[in-house]
PDB file of N, CA and C in Angstrom:
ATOM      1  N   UNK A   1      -6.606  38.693  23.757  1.00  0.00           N
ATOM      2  CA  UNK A   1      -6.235  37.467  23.078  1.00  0.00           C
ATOM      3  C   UNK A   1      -7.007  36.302  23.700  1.00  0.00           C
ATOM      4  N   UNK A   2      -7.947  35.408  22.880  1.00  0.00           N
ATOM      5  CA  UNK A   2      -8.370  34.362  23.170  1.00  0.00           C
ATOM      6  C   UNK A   2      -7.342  33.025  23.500  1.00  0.00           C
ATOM      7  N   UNK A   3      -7.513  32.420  24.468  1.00  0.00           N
ATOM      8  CA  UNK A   3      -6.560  31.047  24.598  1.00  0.00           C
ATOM      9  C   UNK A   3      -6.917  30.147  23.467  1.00  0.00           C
ATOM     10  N   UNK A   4      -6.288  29.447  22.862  1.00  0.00           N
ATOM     11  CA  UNK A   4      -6.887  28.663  22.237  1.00  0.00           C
ATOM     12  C   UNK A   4      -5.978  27.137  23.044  1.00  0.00           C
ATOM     13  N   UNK A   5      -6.510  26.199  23.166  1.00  0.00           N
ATOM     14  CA  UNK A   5      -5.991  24.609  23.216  1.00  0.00           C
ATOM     15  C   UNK A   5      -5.377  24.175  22.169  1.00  0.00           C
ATOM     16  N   UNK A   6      -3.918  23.421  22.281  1.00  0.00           N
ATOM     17  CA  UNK A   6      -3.407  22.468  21.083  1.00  0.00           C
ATOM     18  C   UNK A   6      -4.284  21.941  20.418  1.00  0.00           C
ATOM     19  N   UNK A   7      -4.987  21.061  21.460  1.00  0.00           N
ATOM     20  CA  UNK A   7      -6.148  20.049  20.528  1.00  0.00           C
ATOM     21  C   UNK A   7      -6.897  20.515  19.258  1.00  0.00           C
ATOM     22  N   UNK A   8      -6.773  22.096  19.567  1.00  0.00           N
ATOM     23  CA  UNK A   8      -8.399  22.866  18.503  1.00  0.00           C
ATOM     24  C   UNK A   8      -7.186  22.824  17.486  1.00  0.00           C
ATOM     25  N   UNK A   9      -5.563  23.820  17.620  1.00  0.00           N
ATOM     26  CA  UNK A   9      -5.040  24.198  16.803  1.00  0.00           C
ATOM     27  C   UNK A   9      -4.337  22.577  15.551  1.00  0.00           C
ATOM     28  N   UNK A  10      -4.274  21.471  16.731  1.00  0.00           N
ATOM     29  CA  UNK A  10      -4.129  20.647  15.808  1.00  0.00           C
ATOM     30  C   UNK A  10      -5.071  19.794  14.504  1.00  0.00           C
ATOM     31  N   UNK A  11      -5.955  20.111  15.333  1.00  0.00           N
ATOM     32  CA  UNK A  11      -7.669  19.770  15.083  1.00  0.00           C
ATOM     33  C   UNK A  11      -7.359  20.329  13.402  1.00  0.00           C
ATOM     34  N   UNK A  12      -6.819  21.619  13.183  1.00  0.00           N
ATOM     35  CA  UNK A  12      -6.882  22.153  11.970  1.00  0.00           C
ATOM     36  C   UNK A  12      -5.675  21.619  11.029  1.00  0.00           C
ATOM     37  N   UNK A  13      -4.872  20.861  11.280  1.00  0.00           N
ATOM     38  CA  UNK A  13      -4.114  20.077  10.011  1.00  0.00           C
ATOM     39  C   UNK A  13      -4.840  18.984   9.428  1.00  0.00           C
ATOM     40  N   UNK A  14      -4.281  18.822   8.359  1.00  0.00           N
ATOM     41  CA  UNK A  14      -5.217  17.641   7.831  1.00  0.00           C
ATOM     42  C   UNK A  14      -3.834  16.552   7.333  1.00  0.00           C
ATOM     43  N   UNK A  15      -4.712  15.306   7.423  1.00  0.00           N
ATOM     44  CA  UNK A  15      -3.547  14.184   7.177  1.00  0.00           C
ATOM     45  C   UNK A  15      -3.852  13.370   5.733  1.00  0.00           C
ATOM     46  N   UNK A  16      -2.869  13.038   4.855  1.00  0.00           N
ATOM     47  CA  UNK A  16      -3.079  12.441   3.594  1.00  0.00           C
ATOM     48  C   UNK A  16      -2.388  11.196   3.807  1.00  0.00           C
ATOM     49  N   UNK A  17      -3.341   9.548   4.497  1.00  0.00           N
ATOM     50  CA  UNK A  17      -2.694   8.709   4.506  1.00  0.00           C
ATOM     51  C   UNK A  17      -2.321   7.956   3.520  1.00  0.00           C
ATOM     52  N   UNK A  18      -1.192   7.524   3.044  1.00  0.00           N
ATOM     53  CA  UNK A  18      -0.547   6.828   1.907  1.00  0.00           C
ATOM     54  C   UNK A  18      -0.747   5.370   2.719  1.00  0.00           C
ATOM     55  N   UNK A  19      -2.169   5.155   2.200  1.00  0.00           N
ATOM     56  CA  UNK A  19      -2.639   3.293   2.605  1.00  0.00           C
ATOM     57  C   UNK A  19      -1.280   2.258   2.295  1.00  0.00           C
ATOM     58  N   UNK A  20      -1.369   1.479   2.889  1.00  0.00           N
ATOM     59  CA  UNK A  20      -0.583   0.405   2.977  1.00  0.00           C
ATOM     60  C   UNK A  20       1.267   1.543   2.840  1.00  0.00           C
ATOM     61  N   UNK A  21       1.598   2.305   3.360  1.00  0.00           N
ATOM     62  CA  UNK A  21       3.199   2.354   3.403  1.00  0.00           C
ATOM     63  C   UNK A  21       3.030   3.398   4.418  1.00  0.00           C
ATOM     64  N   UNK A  22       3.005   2.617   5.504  1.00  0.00           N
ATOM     65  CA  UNK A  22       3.559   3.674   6.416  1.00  0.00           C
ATOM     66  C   UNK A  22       4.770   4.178   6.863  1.00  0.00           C
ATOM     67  N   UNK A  23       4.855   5.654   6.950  1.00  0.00           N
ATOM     68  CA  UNK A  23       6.392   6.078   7.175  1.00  0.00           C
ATOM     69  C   UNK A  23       7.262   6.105   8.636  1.00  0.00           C
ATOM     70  N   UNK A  24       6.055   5.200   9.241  1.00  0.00           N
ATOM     71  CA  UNK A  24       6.980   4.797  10.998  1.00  0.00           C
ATOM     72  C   UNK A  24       6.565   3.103  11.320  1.00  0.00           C
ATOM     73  N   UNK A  25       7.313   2.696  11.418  1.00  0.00           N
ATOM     74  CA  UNK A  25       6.804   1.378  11.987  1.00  0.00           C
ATOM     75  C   UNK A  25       8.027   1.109  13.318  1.00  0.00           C
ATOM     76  N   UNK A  26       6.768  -0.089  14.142  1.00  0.00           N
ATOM     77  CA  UNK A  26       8.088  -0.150  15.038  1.00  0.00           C
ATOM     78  C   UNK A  26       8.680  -1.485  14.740  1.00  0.00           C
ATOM     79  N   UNK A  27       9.717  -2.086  14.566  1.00  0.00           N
ATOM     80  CA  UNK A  27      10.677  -3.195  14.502  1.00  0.00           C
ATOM     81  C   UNK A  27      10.317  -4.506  15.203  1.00  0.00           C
ATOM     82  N   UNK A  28      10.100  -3.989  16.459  1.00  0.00           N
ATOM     83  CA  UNK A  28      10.051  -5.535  17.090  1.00  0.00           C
ATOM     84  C   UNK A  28       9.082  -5.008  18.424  1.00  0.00           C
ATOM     85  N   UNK A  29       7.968  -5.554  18.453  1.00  0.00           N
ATOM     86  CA  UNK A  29       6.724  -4.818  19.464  1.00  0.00           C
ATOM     87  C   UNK A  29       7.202  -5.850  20.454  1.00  0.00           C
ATOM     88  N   UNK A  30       7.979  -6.721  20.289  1.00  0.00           N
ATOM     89  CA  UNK A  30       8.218  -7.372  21.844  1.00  0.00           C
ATOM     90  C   UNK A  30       9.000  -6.601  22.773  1.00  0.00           C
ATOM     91  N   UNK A  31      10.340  -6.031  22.030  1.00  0.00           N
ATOM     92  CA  UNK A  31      11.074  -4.808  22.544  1.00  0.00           C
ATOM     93  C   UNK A  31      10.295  -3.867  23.273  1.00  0.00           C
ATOM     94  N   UNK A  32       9.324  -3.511  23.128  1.00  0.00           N
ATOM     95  CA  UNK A  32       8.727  -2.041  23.312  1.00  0.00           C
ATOM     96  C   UNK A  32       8.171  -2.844  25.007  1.00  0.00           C
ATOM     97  N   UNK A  33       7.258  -3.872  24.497  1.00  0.00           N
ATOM     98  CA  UNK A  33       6.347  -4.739  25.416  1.00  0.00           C
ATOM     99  C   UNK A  33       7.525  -5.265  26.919  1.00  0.00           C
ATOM    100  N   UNK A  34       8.699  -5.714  26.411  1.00  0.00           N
ATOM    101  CA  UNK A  34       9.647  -6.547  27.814  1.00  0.00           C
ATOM    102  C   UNK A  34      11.000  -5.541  27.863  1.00  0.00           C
ATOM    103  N   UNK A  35      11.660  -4.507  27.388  1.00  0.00           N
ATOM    104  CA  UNK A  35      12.587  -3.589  27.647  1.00  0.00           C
ATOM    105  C   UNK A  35      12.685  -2.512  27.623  1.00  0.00           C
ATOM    106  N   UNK A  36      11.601  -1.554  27.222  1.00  0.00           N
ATOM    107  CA  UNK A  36      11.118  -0.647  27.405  1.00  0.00           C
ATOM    108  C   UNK A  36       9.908  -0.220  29.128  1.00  0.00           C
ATOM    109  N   UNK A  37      10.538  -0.192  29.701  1.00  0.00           N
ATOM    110  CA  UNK A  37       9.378  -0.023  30.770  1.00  0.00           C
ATOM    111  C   UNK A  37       8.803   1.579  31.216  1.00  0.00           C
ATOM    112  N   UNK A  38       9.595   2.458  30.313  1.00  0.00           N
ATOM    113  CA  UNK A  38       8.800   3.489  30.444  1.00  0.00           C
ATOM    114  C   UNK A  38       7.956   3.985  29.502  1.00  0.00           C
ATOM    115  N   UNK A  39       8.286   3.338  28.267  1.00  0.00           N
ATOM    116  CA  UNK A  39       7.396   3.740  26.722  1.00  0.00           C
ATOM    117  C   UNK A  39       7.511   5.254  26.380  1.00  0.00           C
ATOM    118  N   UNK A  40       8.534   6.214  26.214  1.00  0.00           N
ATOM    119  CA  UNK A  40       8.116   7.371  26.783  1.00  0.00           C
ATOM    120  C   UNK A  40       7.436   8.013  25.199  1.00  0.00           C
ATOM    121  N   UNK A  41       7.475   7.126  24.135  1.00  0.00           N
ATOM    122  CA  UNK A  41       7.043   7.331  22.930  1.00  0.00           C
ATOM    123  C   UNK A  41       5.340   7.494  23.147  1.00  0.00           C
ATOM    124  N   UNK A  42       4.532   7.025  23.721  1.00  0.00           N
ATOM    125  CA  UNK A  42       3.131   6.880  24.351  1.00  0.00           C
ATOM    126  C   UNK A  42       2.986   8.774  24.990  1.00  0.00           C
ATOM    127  N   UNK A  43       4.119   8.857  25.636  1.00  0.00           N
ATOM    128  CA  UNK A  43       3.658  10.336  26.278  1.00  0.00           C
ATOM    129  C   UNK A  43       4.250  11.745  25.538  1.00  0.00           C
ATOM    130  N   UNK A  44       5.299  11.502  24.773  1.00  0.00           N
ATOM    131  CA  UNK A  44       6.322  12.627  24.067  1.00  0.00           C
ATOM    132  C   UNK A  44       5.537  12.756  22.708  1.00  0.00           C
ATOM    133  N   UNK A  45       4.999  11.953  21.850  1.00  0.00           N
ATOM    134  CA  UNK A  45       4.348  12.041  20.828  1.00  0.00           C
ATOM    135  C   UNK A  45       3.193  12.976  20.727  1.00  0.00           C
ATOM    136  N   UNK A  46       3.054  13.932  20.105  1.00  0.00           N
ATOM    137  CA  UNK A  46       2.068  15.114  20.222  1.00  0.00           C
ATOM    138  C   UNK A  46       1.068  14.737  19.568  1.00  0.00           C
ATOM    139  N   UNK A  47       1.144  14.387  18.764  1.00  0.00           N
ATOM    140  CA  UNK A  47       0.152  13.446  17.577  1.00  0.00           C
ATOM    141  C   UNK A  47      -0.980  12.463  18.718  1.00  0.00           C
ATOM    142  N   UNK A  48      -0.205  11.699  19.634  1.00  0.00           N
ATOM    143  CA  UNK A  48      -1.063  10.804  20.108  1.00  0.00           C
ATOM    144  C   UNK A  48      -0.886   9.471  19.377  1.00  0.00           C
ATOM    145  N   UNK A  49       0.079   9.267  18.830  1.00  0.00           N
ATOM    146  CA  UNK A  49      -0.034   8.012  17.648  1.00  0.00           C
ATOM    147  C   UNK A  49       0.403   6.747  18.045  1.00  0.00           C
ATOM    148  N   UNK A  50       0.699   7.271  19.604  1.00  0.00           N
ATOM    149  CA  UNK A  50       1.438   5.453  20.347  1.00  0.00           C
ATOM    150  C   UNK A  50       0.429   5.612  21.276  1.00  0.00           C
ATOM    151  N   UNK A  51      -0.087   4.810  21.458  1.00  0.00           N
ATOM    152  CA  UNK A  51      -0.536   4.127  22.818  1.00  0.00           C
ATOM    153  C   UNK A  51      -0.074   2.844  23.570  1.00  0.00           C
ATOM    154  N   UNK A  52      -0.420   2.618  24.566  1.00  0.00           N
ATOM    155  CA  UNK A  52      -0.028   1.936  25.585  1.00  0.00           C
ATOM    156  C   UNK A  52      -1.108   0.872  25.652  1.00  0.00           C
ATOM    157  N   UNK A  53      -1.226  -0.322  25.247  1.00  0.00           N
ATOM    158  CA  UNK A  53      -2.170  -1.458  25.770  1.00  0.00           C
ATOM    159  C   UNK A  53      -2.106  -1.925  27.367  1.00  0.00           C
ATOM    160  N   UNK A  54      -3.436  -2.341  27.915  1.00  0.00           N
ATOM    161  CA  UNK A  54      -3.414  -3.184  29.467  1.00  0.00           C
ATOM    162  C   UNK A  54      -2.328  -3.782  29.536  1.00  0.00           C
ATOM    163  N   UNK A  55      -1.894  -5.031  28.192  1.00  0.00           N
ATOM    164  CA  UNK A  55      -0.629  -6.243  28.664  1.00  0.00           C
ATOM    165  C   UNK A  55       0.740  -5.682  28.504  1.00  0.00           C
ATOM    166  N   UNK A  56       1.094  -4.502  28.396  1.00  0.00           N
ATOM    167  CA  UNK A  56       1.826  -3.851  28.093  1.00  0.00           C
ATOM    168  C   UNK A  56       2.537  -3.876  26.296  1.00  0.00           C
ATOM    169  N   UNK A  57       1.622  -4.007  25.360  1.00  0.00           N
ATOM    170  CA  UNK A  57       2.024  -3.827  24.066  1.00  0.00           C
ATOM    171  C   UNK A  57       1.778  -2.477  23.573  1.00  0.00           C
ATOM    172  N   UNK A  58       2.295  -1.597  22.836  1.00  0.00           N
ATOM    173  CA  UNK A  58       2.677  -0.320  22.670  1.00  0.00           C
ATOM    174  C   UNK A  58       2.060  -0.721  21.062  1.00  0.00           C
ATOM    175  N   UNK A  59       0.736   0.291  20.960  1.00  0.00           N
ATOM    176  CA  UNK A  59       0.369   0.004  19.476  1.00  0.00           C
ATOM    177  C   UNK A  59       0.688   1.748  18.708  1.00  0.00           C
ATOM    178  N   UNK A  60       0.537   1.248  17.300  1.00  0.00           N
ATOM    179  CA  UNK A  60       1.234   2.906  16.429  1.00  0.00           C
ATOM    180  C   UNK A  60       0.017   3.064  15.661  1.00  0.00           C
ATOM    181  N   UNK A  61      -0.686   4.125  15.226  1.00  0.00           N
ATOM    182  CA  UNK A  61      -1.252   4.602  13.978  1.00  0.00           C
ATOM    183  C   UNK A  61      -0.839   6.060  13.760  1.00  0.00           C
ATOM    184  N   UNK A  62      -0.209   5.669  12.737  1.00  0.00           N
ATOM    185  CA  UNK A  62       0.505   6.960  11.982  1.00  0.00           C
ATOM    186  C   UNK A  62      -0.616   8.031  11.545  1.00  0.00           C
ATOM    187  N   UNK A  63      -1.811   8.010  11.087  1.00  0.00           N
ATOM    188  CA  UNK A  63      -2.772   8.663  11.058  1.00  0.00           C
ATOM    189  C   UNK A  63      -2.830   9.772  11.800  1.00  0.00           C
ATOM    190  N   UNK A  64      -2.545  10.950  11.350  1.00  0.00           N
ATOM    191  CA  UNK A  64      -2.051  12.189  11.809  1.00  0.00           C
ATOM    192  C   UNK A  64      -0.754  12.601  12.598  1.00  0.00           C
ATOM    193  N   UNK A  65       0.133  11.747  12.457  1.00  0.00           N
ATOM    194  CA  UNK A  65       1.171  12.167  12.678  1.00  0.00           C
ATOM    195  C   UNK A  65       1.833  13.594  11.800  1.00  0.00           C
ATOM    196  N   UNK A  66       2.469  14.381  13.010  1.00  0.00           N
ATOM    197  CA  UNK A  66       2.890  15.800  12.652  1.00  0.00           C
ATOM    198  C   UNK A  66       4.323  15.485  12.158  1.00  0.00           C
ATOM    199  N   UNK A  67       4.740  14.622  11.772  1.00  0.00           N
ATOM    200  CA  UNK A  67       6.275  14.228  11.267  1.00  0.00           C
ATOM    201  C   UNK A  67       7.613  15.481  11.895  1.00  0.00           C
ATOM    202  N   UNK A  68       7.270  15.100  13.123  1.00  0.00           N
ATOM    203  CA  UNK A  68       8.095  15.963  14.222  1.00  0.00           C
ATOM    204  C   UNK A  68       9.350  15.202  14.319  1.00  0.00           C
ATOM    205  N   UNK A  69       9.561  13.707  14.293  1.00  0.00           N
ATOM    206  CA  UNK A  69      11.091  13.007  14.611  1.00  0.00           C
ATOM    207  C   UNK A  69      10.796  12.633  16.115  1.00  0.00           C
ATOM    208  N   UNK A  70       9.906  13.083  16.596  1.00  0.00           N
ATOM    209  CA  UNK A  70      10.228  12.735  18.612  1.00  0.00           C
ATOM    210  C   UNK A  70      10.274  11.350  18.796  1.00  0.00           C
ATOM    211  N   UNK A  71       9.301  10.479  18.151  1.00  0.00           N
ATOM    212  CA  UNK A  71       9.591   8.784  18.130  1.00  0.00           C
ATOM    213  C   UNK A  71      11.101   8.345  18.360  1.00  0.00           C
ATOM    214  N   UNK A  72      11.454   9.291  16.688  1.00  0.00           N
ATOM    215  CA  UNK A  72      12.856   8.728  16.907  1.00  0.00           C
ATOM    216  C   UNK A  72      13.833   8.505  17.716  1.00  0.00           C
ATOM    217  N   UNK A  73      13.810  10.550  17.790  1.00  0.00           N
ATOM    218  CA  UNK A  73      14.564  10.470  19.065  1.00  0.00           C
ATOM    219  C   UNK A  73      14.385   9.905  20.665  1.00  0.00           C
ATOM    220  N   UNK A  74      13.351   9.533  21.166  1.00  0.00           N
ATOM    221  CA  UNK A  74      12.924   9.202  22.202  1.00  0.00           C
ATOM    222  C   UNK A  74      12.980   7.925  22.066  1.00  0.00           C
ATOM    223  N   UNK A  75      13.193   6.917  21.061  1.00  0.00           N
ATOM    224  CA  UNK A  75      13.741   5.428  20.953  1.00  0.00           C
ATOM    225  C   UNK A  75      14.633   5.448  20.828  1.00  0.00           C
ATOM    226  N   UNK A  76      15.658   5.976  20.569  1.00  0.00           N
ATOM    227  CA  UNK A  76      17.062   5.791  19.903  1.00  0.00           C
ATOM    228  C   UNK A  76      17.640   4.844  20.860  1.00  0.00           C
ATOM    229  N   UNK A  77      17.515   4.841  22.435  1.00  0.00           N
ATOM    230  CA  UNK A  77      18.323   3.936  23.119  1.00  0.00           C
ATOM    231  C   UNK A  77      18.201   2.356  22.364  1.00  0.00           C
ATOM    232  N   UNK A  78      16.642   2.382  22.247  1.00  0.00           N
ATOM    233  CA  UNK A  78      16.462   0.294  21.994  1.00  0.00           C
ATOM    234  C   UNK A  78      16.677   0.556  20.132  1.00  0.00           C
ATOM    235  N   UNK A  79      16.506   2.282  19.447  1.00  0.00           N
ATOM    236  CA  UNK A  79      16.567   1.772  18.186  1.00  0.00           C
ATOM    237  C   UNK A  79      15.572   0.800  17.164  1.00  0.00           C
ATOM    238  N   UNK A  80      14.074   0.866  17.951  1.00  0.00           N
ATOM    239  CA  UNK A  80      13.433   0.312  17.426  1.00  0.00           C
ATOM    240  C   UNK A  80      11.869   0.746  16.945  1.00  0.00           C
ATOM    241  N   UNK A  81      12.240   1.930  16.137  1.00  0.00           N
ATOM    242  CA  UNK A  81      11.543   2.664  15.159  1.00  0.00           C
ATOM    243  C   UNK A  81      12.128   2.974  14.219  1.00  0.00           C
ATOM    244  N   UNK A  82      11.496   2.477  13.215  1.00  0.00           N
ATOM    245  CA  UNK A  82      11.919   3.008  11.682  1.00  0.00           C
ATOM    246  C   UNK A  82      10.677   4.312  11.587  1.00  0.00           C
ATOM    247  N   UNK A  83      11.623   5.143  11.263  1.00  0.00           N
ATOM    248  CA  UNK A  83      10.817   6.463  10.740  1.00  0.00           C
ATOM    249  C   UNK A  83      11.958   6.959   9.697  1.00  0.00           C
ATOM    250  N   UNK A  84      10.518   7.948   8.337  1.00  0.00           N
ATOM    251  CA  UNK A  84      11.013   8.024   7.147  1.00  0.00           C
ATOM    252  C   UNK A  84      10.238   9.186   6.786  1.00  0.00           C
ATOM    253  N   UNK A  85      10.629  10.002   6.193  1.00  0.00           N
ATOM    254  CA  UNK A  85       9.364  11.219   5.848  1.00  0.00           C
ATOM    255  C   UNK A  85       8.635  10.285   4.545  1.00  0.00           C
ATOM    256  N   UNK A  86       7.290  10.964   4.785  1.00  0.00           N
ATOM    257  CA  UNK A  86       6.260   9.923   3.662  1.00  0.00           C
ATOM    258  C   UNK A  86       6.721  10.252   2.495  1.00  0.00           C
ATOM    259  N   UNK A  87       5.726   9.659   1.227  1.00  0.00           N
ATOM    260  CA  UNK A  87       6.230  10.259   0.053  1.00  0.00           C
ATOM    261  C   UNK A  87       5.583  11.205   0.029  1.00  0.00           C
ATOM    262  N   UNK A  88       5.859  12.173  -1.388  1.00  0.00           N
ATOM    263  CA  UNK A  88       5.706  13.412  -1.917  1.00  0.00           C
ATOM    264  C   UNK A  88       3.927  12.847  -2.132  1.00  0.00           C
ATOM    265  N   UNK A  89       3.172  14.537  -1.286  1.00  0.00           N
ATOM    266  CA  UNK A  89       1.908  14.400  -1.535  1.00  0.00           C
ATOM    267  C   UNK A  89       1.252  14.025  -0.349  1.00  0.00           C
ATOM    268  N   UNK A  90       2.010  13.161   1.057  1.00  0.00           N
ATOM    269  CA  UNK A  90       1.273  12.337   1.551  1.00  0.00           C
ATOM    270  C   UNK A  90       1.788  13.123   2.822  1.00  0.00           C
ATOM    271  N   UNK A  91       0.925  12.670   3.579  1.00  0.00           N
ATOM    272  CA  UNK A  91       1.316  13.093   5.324  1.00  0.00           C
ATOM    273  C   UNK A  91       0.288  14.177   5.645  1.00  0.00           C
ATOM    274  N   UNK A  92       0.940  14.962   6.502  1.00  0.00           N
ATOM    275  CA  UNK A  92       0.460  16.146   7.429  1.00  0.00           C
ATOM    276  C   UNK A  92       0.486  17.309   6.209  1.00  0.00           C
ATOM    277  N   UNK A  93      -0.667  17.949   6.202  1.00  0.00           N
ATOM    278  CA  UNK A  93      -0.822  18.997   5.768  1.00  0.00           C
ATOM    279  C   UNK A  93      -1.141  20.224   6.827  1.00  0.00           C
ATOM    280  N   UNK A  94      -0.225  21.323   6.672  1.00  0.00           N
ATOM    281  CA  UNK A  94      -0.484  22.142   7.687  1.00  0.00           C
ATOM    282  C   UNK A  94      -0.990  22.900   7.249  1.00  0.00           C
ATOM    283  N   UNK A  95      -2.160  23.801   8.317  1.00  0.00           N
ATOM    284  CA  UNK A  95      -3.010  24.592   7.451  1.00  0.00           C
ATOM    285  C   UNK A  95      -2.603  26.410   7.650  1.00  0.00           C
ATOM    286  N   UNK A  96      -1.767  26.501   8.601  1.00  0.00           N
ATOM    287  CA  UNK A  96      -1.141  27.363   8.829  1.00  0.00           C
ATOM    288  C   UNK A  96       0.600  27.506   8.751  1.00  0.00           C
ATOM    289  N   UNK A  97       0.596  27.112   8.018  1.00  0.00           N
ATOM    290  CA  UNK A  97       2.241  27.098   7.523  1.00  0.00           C
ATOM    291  C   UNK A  97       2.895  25.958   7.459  1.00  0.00           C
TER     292      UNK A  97
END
């Protein structure tokens, strides 16, 4: 059996972005930036779709998101992610099931 890396196996979904409606946004980026001090949305996200800025602002691109829920759950304390499954047609296409 060959190893293969996440990266390759994710490498193979494909994403259908529905321009202008994204199905995660975050609420209030000051929250994330002054009461959040661990961000753990930046490291739990498999996608990669949060990052962490120098001044401490926490930016999102939904652009390949695997619509897993971990955002959610991993904000729920401050509650400041809206997440929604996209519409019909749009999102993560998996190429293996």
């Amino acid at each position: 059996m060959i190893p293969v890396k996440v990266e390759e196996k994710l490498f193979q979904n494909r994403y259908r972005v529905d321009a202008g409606r994204p199905h995660i946004n975050i609420i209030d980026s000051a929250t994330c930036k002054t009461e959040c001090k661990t961000q753990e949305c930046t490291v739990c996200c498999p996608a990669g779709c949060y990052t962490a800025e120098g001044n401490g602002q926490v930016v999102l691109i939904t652009d390949g998101c695997l619509e897993c829920g971990t955002c959610r759950i991993i904000c729920s304390t401050y509650r400041n992610v809206a997440w929604e499954y996209p519409r019909g047609g749009y999102g993560v296409l998996f190429k293996f099931g």
